[in-house]
N, C-alpha and C. Protein backbone atom coordinates (compact mmCIF):
# COMPACT_ATOMS: atom_id res chain seq x y z
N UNK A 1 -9.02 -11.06 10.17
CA UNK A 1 -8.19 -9.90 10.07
C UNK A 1 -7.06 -10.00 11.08
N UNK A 2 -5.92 -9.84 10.72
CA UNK A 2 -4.82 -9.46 11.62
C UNK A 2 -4.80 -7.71 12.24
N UNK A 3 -4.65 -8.41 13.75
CA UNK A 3 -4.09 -6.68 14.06
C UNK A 3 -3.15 -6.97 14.80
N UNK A 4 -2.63 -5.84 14.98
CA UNK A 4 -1.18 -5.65 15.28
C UNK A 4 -1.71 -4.66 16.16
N UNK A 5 -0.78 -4.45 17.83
CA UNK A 5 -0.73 -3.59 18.60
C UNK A 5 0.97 -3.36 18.72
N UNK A 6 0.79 -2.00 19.02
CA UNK A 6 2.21 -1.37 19.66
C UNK A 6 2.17 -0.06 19.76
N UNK A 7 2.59 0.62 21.21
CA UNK A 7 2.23 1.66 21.68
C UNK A 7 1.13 2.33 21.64
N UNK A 8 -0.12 1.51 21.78
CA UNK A 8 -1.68 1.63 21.83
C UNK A 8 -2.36 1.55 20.61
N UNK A 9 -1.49 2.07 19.61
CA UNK A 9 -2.17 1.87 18.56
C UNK A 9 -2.09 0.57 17.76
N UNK A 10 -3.63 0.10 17.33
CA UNK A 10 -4.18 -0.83 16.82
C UNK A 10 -4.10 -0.49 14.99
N UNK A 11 -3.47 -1.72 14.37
CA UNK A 11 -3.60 -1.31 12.86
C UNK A 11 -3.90 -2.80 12.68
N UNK A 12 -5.59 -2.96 11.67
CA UNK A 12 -6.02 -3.64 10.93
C UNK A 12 -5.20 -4.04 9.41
N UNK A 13 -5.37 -5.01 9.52
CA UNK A 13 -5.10 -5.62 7.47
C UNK A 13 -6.25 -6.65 7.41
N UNK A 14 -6.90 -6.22 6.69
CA UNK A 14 -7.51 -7.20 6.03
C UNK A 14 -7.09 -8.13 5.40
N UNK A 15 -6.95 -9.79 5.60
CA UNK A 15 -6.65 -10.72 5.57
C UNK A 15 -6.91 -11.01 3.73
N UNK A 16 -5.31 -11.71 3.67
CA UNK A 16 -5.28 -11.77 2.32
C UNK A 16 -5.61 -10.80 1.27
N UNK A 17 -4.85 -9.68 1.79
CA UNK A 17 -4.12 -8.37 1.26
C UNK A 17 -3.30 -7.86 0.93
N UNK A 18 -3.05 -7.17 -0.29
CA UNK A 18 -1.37 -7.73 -0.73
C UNK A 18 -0.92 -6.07 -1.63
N UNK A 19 0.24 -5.59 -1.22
CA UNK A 19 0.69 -4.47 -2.24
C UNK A 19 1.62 -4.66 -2.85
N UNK A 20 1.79 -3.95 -4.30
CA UNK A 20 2.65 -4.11 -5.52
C UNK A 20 3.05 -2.68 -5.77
N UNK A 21 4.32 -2.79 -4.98
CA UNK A 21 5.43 -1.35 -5.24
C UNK A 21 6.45 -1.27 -6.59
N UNK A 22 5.88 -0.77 -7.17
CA UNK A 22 6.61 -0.44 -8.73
C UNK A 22 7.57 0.75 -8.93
N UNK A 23 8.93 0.38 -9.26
CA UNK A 23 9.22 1.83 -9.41
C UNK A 23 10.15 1.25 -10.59
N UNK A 24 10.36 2.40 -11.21
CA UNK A 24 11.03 2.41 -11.89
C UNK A 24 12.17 3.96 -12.14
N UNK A 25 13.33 3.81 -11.93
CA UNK A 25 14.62 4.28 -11.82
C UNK A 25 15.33 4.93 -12.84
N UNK A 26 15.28 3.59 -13.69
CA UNK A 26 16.48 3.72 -15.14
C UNK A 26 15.76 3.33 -16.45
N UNK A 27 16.81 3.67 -16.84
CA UNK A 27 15.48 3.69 -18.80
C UNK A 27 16.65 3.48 -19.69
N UNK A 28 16.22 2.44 -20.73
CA UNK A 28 17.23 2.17 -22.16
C UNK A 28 16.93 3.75 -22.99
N UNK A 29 15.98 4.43 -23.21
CA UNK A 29 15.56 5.25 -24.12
C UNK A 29 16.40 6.53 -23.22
N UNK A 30 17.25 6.80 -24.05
CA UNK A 30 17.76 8.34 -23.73
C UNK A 30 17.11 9.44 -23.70
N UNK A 31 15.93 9.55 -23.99
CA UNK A 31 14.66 10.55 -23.74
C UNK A 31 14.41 10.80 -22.52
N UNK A 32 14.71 9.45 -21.52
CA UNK A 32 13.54 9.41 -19.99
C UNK A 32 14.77 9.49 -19.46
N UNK A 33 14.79 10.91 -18.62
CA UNK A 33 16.09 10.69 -17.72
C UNK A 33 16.02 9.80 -16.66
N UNK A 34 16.83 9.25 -15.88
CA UNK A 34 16.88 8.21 -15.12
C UNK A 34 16.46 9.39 -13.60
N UNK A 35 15.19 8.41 -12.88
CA UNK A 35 14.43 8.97 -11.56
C UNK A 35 15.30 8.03 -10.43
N UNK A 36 16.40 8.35 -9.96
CA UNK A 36 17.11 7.71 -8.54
C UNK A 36 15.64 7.46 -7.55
N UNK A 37 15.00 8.72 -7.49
CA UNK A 37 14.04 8.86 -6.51
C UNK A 37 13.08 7.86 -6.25
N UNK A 38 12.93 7.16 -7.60
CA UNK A 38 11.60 6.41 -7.77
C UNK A 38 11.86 4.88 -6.41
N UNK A 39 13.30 4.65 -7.12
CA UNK A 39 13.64 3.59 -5.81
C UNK A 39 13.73 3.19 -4.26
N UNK A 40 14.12 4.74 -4.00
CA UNK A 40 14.01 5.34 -2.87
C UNK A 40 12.43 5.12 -2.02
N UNK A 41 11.99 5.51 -2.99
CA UNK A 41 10.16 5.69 -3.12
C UNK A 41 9.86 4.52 -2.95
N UNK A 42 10.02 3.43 -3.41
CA UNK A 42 9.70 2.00 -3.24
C UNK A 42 9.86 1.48 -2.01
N UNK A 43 11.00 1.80 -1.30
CA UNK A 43 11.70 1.35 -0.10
C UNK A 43 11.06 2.46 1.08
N UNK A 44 10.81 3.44 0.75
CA UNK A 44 9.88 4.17 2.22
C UNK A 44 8.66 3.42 2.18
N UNK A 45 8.15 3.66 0.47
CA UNK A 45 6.85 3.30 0.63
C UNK A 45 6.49 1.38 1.63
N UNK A 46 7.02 0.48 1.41
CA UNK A 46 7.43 -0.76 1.63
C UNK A 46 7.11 -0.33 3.75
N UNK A 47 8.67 0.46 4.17
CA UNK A 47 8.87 0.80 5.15
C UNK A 47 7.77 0.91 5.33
N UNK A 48 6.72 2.30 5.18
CA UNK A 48 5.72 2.71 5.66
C UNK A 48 4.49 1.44 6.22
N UNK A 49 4.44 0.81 5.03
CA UNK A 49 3.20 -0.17 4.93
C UNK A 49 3.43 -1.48 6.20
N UNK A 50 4.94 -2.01 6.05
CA UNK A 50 4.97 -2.89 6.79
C UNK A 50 5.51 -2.41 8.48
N UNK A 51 5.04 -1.15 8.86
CA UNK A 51 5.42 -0.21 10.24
C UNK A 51 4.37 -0.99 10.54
N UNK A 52 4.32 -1.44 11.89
CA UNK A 52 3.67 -1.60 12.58
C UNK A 52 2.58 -1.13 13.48
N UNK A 53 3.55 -0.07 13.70
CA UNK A 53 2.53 1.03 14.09
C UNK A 53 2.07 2.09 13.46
N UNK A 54 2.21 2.09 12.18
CA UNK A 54 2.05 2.72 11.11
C UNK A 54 0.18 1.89 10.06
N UNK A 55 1.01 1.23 9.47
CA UNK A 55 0.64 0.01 8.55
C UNK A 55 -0.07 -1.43 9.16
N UNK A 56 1.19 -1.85 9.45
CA UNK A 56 1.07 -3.11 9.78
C UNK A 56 0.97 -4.26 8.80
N UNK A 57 1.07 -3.85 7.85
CA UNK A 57 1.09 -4.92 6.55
C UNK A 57 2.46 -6.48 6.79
N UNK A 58 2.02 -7.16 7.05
CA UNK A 58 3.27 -8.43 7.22
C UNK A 58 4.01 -8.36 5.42
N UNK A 59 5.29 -8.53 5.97
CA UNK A 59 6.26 -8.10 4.73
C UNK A 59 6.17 -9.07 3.57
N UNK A 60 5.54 -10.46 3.83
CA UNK A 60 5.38 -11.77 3.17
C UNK A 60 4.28 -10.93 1.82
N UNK A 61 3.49 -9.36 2.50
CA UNK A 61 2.09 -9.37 1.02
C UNK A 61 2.52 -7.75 0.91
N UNK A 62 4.04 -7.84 1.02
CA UNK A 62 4.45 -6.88 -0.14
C UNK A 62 5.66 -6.71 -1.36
N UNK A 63 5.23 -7.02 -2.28
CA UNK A 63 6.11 -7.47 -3.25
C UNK A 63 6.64 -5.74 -4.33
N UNK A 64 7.88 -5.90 -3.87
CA UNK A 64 8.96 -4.99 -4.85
C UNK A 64 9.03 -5.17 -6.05
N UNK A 65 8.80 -4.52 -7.04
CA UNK A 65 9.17 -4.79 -8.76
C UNK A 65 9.94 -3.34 -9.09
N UNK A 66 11.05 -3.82 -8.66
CA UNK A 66 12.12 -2.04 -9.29
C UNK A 66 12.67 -2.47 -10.70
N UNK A 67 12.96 -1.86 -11.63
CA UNK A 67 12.93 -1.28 -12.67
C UNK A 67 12.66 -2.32 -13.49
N UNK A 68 11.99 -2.73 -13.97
CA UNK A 68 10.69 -4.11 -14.50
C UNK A 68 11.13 -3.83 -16.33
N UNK A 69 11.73 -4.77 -16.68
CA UNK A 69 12.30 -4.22 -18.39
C UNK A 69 10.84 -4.59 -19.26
N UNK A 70 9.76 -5.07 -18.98
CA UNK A 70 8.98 -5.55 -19.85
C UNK A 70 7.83 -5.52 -18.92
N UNK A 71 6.76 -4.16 -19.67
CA UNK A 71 5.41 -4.06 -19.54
C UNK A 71 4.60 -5.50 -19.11
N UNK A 72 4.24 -5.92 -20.29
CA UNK A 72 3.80 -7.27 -20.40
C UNK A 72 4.22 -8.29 -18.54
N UNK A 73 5.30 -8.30 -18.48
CA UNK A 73 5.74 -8.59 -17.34
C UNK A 73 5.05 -8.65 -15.81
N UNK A 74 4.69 -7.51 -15.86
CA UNK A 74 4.02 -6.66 -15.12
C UNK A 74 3.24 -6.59 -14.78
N UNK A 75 2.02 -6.71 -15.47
CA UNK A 75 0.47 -6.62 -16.32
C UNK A 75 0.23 -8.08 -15.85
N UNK A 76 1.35 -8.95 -16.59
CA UNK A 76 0.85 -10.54 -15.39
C UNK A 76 1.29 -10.73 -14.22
N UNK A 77 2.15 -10.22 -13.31
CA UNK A 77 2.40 -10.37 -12.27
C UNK A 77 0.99 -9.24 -11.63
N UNK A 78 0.76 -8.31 -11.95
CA UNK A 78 -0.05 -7.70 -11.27
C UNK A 78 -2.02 -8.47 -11.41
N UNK A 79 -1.88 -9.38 -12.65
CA UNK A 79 -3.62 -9.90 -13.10
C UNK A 79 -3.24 -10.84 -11.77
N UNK A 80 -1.92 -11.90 -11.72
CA UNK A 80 -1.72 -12.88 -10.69
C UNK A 80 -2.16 -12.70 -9.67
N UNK A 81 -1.74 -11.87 -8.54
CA UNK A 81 -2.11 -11.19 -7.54
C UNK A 81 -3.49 -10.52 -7.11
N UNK A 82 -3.81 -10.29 -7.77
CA UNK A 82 -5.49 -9.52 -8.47
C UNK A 82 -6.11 -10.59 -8.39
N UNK A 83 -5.80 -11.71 -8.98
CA UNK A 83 -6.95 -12.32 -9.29
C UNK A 83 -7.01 -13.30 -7.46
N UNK A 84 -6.19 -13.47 -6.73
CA UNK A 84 -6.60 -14.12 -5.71
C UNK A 84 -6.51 -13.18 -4.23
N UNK A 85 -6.05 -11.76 -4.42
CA UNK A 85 -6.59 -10.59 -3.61
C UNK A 85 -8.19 -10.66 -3.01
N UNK A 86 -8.40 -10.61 -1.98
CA UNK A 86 -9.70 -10.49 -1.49
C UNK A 86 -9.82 -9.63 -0.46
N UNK A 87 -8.96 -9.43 0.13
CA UNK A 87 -8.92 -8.29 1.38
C UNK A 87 -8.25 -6.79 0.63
N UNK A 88 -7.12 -6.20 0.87
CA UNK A 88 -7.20 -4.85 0.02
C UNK A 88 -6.02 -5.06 -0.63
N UNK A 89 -5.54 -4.44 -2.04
CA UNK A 89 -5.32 -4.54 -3.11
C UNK A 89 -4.65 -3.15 -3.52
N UNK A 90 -3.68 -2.93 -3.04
CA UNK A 90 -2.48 -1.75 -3.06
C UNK A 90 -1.57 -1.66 -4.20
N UNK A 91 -1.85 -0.78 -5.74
CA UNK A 91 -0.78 -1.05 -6.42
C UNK A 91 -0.35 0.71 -6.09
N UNK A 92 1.43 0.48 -6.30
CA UNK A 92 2.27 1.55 -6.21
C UNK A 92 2.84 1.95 -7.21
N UNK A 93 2.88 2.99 -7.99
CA UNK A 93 3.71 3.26 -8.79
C UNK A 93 4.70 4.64 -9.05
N UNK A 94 6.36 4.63 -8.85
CA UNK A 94 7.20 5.36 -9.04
C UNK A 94 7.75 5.30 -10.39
N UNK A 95 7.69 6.49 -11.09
CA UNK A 95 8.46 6.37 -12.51
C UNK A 95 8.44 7.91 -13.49
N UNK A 96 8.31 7.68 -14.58
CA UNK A 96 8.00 8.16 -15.49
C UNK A 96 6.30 8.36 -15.98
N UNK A 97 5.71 8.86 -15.77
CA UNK A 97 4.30 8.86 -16.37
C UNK A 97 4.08 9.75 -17.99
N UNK A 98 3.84 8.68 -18.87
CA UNK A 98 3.81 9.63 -20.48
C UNK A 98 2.38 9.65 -20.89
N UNK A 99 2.13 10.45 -21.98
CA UNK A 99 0.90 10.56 -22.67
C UNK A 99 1.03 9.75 -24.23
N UNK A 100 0.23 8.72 -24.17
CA UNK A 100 -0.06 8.54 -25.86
C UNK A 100 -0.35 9.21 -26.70
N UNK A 101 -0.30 9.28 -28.02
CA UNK A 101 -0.57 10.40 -28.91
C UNK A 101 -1.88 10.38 -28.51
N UNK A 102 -2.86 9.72 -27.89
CA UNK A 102 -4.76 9.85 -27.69
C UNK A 102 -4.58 10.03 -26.71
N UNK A 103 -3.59 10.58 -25.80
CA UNK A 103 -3.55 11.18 -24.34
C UNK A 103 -4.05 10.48 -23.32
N UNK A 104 -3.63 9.31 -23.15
CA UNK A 104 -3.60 8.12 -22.80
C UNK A 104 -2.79 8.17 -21.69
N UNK A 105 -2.46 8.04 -20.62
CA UNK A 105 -1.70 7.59 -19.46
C UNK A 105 -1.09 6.05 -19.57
N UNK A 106 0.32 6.29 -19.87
CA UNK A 106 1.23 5.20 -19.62
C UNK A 106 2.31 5.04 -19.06
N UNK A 107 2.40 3.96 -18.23
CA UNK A 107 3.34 3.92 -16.83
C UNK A 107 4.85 3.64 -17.63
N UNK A 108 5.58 4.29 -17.15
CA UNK A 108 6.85 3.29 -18.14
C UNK A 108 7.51 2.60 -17.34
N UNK A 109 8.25 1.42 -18.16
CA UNK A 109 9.04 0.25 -17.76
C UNK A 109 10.02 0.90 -18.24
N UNK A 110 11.54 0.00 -18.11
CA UNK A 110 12.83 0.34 -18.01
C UNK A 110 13.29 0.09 -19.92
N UNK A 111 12.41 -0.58 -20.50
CA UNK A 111 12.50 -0.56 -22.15
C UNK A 111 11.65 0.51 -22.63
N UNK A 112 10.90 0.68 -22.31
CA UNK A 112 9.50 2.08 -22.68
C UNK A 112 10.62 2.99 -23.71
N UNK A 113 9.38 2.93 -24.98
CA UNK A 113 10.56 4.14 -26.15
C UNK A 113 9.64 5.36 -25.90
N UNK A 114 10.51 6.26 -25.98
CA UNK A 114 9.90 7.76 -25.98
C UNK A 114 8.53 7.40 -27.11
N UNK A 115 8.86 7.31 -27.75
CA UNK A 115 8.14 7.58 -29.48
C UNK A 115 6.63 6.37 -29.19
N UNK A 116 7.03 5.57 -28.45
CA UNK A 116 6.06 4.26 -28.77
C UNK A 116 5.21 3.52 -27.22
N UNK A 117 4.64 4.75 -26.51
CA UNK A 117 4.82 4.61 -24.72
C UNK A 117 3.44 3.39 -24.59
N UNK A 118 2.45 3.60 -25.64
CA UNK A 118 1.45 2.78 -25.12
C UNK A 118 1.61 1.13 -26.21
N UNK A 119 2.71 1.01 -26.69
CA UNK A 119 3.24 0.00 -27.10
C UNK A 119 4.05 -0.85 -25.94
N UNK A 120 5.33 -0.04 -25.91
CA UNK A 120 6.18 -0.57 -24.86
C UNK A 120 5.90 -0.32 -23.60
N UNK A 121 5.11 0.83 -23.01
CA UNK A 121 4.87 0.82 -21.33
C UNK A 121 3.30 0.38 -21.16
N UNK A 122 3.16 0.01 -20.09
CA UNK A 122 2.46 0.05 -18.99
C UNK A 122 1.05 1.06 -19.42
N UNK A 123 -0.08 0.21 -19.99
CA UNK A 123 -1.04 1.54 -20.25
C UNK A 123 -1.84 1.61 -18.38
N UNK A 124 -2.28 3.30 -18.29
CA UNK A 124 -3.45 2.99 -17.23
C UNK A 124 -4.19 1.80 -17.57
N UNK A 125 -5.14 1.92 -18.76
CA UNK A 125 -6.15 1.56 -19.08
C UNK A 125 -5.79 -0.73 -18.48
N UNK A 126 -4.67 -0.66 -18.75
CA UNK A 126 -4.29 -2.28 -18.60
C UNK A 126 -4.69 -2.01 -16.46
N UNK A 127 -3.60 -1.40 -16.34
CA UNK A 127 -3.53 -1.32 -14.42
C UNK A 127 -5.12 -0.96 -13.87
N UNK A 128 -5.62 -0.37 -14.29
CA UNK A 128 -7.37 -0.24 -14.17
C UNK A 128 -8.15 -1.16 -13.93
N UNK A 129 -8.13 -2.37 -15.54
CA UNK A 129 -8.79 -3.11 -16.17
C UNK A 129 -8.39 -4.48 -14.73
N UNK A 130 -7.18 -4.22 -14.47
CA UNK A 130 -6.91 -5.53 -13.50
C UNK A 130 -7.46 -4.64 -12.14
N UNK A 131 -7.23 -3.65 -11.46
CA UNK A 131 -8.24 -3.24 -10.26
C UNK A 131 -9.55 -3.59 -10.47
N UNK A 132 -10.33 -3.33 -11.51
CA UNK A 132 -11.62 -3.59 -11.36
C UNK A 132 -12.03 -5.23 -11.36
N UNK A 133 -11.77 -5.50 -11.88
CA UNK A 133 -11.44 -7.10 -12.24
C UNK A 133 -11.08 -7.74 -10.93
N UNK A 134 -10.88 -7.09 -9.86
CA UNK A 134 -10.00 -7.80 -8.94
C UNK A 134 -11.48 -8.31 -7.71
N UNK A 135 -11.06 -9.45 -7.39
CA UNK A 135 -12.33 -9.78 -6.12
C UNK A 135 -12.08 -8.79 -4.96
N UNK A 136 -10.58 -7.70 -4.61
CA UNK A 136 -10.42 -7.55 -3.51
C UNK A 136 -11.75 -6.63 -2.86
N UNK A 137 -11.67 -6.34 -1.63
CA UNK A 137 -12.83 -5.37 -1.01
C UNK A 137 -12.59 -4.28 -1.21
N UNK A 138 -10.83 -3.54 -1.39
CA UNK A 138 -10.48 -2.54 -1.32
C UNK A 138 -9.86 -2.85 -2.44
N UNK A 139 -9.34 -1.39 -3.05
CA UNK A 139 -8.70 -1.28 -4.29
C UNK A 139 -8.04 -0.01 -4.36
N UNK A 140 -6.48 -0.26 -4.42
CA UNK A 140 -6.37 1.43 -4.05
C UNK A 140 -4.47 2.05 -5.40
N UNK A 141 -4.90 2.43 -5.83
CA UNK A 141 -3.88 2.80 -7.18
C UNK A 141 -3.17 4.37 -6.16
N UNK A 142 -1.81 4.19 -6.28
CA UNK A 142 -0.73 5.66 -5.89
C UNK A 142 -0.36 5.31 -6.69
N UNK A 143 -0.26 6.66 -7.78
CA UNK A 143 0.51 7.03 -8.73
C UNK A 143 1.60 8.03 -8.22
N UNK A 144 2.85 8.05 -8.71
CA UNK A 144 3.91 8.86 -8.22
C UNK A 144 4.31 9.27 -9.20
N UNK A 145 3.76 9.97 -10.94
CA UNK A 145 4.18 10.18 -11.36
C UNK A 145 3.69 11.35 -12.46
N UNK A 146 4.44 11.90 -13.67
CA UNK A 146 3.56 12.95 -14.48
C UNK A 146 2.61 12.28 -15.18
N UNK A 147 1.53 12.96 -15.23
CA UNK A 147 0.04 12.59 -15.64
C UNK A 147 -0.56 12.40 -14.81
N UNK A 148 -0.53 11.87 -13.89
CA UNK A 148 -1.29 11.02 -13.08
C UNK A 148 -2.95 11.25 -13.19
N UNK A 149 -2.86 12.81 -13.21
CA UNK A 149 -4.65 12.88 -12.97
C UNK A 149 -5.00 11.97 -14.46
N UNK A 150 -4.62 12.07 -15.41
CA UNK A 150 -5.46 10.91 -16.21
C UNK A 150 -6.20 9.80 -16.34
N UNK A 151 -5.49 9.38 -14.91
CA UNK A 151 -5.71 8.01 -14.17
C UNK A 151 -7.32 8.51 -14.24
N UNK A 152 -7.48 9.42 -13.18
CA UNK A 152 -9.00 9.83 -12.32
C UNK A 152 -9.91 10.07 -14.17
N UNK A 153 -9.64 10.35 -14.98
CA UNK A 153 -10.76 10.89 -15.94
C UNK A 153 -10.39 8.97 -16.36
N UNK A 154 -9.98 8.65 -16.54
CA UNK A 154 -9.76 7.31 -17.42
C UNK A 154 -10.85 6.58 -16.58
N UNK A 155 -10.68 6.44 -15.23
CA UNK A 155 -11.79 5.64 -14.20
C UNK A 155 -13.33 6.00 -14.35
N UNK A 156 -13.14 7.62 -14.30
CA UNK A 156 -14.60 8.38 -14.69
C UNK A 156 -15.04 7.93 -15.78
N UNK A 157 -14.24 8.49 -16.91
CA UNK A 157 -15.06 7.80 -18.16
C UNK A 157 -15.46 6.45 -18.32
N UNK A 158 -14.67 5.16 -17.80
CA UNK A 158 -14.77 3.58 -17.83
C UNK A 158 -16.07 3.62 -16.82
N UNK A 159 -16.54 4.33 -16.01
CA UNK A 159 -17.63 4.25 -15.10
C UNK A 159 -18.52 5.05 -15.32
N UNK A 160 -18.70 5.66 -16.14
CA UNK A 160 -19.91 6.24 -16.57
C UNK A 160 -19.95 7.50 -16.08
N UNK A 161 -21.16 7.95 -15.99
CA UNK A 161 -21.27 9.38 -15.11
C UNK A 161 -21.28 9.11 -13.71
N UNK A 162 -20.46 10.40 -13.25
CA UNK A 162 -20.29 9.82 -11.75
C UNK A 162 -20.58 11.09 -11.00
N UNK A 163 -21.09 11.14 -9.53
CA UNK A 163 -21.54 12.39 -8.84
C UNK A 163 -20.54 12.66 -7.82
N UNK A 164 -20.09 13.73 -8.33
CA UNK A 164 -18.74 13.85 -7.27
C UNK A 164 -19.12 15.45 -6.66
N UNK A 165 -19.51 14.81 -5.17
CA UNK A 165 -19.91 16.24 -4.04
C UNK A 165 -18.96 16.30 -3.18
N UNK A 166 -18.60 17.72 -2.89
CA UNK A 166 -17.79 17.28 -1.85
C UNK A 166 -17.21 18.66 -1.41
């Protein structure tokens, strides 16, 4: 594990740990108004992680994907990473969040059609399927967008019954 000191405080990374900041901004489909914010969002979030006295994440295991024209794209850059993650496993996402007609949670990319979201965007169910799948120790999904809680019933249901006290 790397740690990092500065001004007393100590921040751990678990070695060979890596985050994937997604945002997405702008859109071909005149439906999805264009989110300035989402980019913005990418670049604090980034800031935050690789603070030192914050984070501490070394900037080499955090990779930017702003406005990504092709799902598919994505989905393999993110299995890539996943699959040789072993310490913690940070995906980010700024955008648009839509519902499939089966109320489905899908992330959109910068092609994503209003009419056709779990065709052309980003399904949860894909960004899930690669967290679980992943060797890392940690596994940790920020959604920044509408829907999001879908995410949490999509995980529940893929995991069975689950006991949530609290």
């Amino acid at each position: 594990m790397e740690t990092f000191q500065e001004s007393g405080a100590d921040v751990v990374v678990p070695d060979d740990s890596h985050a994937v900041l997604i945002g997405v901004s702008a859109y071909e489909d005149a439906e999805f108004r264009p989110i300035r914010a989402a980019r913005r969002s990418v670049e604090a979030m980034r800031a935050l992680l690789t603070d030192p006295v914050l984070c501490g994440w070394p900037p080499d295991r955090v990779t930017e994907i702003v406005n990504p024209s092709l799902a598919v794209d994505v989905a393999t850059g993110l299995v890539d990473l996943a699959e040789k993650t072993t310490g913690a496993l940070l995906v980010y996402y700024a955008g648009h969040g839509v519902l499939s007609p089966r109320a489905e949670l899908c992330l959109t990319v910068t092609s994503t059609r209003w009419n056709r979201p779990k065709i052309t965007g980003l399904t949860w169910e894909t960004v899930a399927e690669v967290l679980r799948s992943s060797s890392a120790r940690v596994r940790l999904a920020i959604l920044d967008c509408c829907f999001a809680g879908q995410a949490i019933e999509a995980l529940t249901d893929s995991c069975g019954p689950q006991n949530h006290s609290g």
